[in-house]
N, C-alpha and C. Protein backbone atom coordinates (compact mmCIF):
# COMPACT_ATOMS: atom_id res chain seq x y z
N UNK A 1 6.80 -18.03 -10.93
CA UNK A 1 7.56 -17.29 -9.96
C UNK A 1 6.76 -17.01 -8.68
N UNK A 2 5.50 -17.24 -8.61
CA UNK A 2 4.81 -17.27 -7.32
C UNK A 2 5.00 -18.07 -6.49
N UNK A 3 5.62 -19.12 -6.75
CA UNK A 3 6.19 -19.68 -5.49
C UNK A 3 7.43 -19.56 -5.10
N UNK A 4 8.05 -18.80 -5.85
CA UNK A 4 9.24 -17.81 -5.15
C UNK A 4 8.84 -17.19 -4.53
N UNK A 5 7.77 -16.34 -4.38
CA UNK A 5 7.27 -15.23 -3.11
C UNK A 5 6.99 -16.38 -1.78
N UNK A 6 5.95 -17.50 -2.46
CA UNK A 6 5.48 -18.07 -1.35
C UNK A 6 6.47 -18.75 -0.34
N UNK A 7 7.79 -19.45 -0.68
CA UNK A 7 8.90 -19.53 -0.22
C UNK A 7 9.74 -18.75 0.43
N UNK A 8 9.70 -17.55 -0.36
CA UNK A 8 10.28 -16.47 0.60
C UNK A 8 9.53 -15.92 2.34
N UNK A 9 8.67 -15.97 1.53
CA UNK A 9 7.78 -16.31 2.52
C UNK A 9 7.39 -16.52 4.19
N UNK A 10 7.41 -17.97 3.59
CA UNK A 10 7.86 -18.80 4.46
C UNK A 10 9.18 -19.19 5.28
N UNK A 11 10.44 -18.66 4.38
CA UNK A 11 11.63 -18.62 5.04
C UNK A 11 11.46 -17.23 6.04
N UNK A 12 11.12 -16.34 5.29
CA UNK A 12 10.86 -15.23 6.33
C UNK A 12 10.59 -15.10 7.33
N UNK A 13 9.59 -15.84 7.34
CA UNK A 13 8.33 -16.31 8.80
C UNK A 13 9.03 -16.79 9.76
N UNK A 14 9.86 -18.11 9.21
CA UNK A 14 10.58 -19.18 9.89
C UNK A 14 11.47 -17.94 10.66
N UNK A 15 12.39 -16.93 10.34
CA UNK A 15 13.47 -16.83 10.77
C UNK A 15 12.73 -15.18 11.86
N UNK A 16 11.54 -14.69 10.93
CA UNK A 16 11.38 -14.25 12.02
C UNK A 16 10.22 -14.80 13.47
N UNK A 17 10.32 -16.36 13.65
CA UNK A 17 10.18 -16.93 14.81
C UNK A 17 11.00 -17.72 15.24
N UNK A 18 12.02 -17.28 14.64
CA UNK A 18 13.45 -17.71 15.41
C UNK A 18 14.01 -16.55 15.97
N UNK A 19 13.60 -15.24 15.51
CA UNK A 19 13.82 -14.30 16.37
C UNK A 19 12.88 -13.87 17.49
N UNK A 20 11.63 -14.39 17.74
CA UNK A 20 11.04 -14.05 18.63
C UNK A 20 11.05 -15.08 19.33
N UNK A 21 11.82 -16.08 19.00
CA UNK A 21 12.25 -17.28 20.03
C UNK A 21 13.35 -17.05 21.29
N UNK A 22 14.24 -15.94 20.12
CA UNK A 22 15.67 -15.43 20.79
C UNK A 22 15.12 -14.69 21.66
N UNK A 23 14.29 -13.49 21.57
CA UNK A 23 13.77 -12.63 22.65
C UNK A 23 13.22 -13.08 23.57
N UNK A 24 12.48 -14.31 23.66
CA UNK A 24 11.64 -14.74 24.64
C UNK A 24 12.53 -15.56 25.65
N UNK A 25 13.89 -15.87 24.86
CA UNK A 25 14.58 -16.66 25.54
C UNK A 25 15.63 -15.76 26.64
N UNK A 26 15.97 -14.72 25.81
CA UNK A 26 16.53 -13.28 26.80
C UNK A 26 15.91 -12.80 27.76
N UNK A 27 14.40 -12.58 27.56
CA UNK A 27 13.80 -11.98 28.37
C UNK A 27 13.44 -12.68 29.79
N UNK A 28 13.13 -14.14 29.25
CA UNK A 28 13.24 -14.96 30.70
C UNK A 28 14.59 -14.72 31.46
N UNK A 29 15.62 -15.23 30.90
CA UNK A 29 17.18 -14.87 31.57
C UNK A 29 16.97 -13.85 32.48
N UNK A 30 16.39 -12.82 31.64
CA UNK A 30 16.66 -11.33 32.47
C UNK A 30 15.63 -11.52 33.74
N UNK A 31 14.49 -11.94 33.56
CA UNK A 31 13.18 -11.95 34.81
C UNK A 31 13.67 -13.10 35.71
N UNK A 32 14.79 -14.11 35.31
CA UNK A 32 15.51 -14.92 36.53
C UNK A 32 16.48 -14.02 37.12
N UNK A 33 16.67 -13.12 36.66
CA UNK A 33 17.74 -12.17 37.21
C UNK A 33 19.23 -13.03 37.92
N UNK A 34 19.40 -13.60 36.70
CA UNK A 34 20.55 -14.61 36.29
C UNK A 34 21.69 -13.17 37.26
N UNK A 35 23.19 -13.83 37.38
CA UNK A 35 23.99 -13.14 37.68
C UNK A 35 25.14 -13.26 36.52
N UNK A 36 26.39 -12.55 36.58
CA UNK A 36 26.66 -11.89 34.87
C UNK A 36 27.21 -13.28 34.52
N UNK A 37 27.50 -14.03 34.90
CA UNK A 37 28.51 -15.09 34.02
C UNK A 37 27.45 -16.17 33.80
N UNK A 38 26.47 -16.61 34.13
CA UNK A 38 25.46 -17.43 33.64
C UNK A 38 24.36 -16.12 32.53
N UNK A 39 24.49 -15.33 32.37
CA UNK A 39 23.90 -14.53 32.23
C UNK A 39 24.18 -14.50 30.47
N UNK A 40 25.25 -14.30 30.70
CA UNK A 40 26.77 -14.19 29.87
C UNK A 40 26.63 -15.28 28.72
N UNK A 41 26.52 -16.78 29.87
CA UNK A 41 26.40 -18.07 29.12
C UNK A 41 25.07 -18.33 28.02
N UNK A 42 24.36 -17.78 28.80
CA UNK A 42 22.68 -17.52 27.94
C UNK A 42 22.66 -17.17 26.45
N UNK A 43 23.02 -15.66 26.88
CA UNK A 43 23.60 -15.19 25.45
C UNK A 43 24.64 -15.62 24.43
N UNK A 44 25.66 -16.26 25.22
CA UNK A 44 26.41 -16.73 23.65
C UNK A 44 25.72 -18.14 23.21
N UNK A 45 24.93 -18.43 23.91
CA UNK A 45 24.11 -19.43 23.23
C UNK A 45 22.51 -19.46 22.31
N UNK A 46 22.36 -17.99 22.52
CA UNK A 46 21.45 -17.35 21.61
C UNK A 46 22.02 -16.58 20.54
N UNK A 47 22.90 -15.87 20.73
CA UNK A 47 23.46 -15.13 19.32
C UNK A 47 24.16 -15.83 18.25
N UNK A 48 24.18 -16.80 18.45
CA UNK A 48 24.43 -17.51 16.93
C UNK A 48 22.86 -17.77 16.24
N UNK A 49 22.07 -18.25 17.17
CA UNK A 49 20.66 -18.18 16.59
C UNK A 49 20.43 -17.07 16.28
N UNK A 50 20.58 -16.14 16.64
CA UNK A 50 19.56 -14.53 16.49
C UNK A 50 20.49 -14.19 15.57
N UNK A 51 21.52 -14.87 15.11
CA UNK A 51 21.81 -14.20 13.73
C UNK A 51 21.65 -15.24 12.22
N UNK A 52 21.48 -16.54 12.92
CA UNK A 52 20.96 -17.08 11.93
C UNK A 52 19.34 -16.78 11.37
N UNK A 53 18.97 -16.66 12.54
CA UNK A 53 17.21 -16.20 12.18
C UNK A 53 17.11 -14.90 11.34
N UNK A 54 18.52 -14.04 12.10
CA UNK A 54 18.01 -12.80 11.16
C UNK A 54 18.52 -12.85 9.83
N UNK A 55 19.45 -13.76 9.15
CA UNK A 55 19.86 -13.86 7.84
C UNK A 55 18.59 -14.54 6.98
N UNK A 56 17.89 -15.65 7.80
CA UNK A 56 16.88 -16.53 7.28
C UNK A 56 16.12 -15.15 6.58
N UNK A 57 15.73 -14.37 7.77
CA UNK A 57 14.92 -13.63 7.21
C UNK A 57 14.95 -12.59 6.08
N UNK A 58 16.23 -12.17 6.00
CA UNK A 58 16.94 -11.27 5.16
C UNK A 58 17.00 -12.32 3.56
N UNK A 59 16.92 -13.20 3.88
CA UNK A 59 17.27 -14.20 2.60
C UNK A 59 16.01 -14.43 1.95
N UNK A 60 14.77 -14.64 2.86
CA UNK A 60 13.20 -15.00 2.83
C UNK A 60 12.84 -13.52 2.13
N UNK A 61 13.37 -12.10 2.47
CA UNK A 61 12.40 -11.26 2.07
C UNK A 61 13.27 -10.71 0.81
N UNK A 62 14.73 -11.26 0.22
CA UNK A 62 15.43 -11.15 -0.90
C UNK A 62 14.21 -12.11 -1.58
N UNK A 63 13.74 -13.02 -1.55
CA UNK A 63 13.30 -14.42 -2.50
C UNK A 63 12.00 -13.74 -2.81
N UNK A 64 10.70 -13.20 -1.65
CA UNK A 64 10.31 -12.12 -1.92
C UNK A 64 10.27 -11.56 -3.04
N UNK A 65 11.54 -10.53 -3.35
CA UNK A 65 11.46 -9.28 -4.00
C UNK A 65 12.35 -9.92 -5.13
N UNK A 66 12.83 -10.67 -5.35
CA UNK A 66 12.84 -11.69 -6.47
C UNK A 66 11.66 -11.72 -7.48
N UNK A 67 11.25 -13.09 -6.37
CA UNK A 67 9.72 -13.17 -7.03
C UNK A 67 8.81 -12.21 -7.37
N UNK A 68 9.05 -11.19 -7.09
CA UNK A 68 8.16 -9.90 -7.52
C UNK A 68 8.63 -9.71 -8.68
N UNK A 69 9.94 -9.28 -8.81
CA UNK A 69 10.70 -8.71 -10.33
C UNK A 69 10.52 -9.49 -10.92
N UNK A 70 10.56 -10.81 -11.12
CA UNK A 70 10.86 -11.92 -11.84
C UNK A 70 9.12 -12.14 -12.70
N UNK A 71 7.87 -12.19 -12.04
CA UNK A 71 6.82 -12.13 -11.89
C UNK A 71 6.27 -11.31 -13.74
């Protein structure tokens, strides 16, 4: 079952640098000081990521605490 943690892991990791992908990608938008409808466009093209990253991660730190009980 230790490589259930180590997997979790790793999914974890993955999704939380898919969320600090999403932020970095907002935060530029905002320092172009985009105007609202390109602005607009940015974001619905990040929030499907920033919620896939954040499930990755939610799923990575379930596999985690799996692998702990299971252990």
């Amino acid at each position: 079952m230790e490589s259930l943690i180590w997997v979790g892991a790793a999914v974890s990791a993955a999704g939380l640098g898919g969320l600090l992908w999403c932020i970095a990608r907002v935060w530029r938008a905002r320092r172009a000081k985009l105007d609202d409808e390109r602005m607009r466009a940015v974001l619905q093209k990040v929030l499907p990521i920033n919620m896939g990253a954040l499930f990755m991660s939610v799923i990575g730190l379930m596999l985690v605490v799996i692998g702990i009980f299971l252990r």
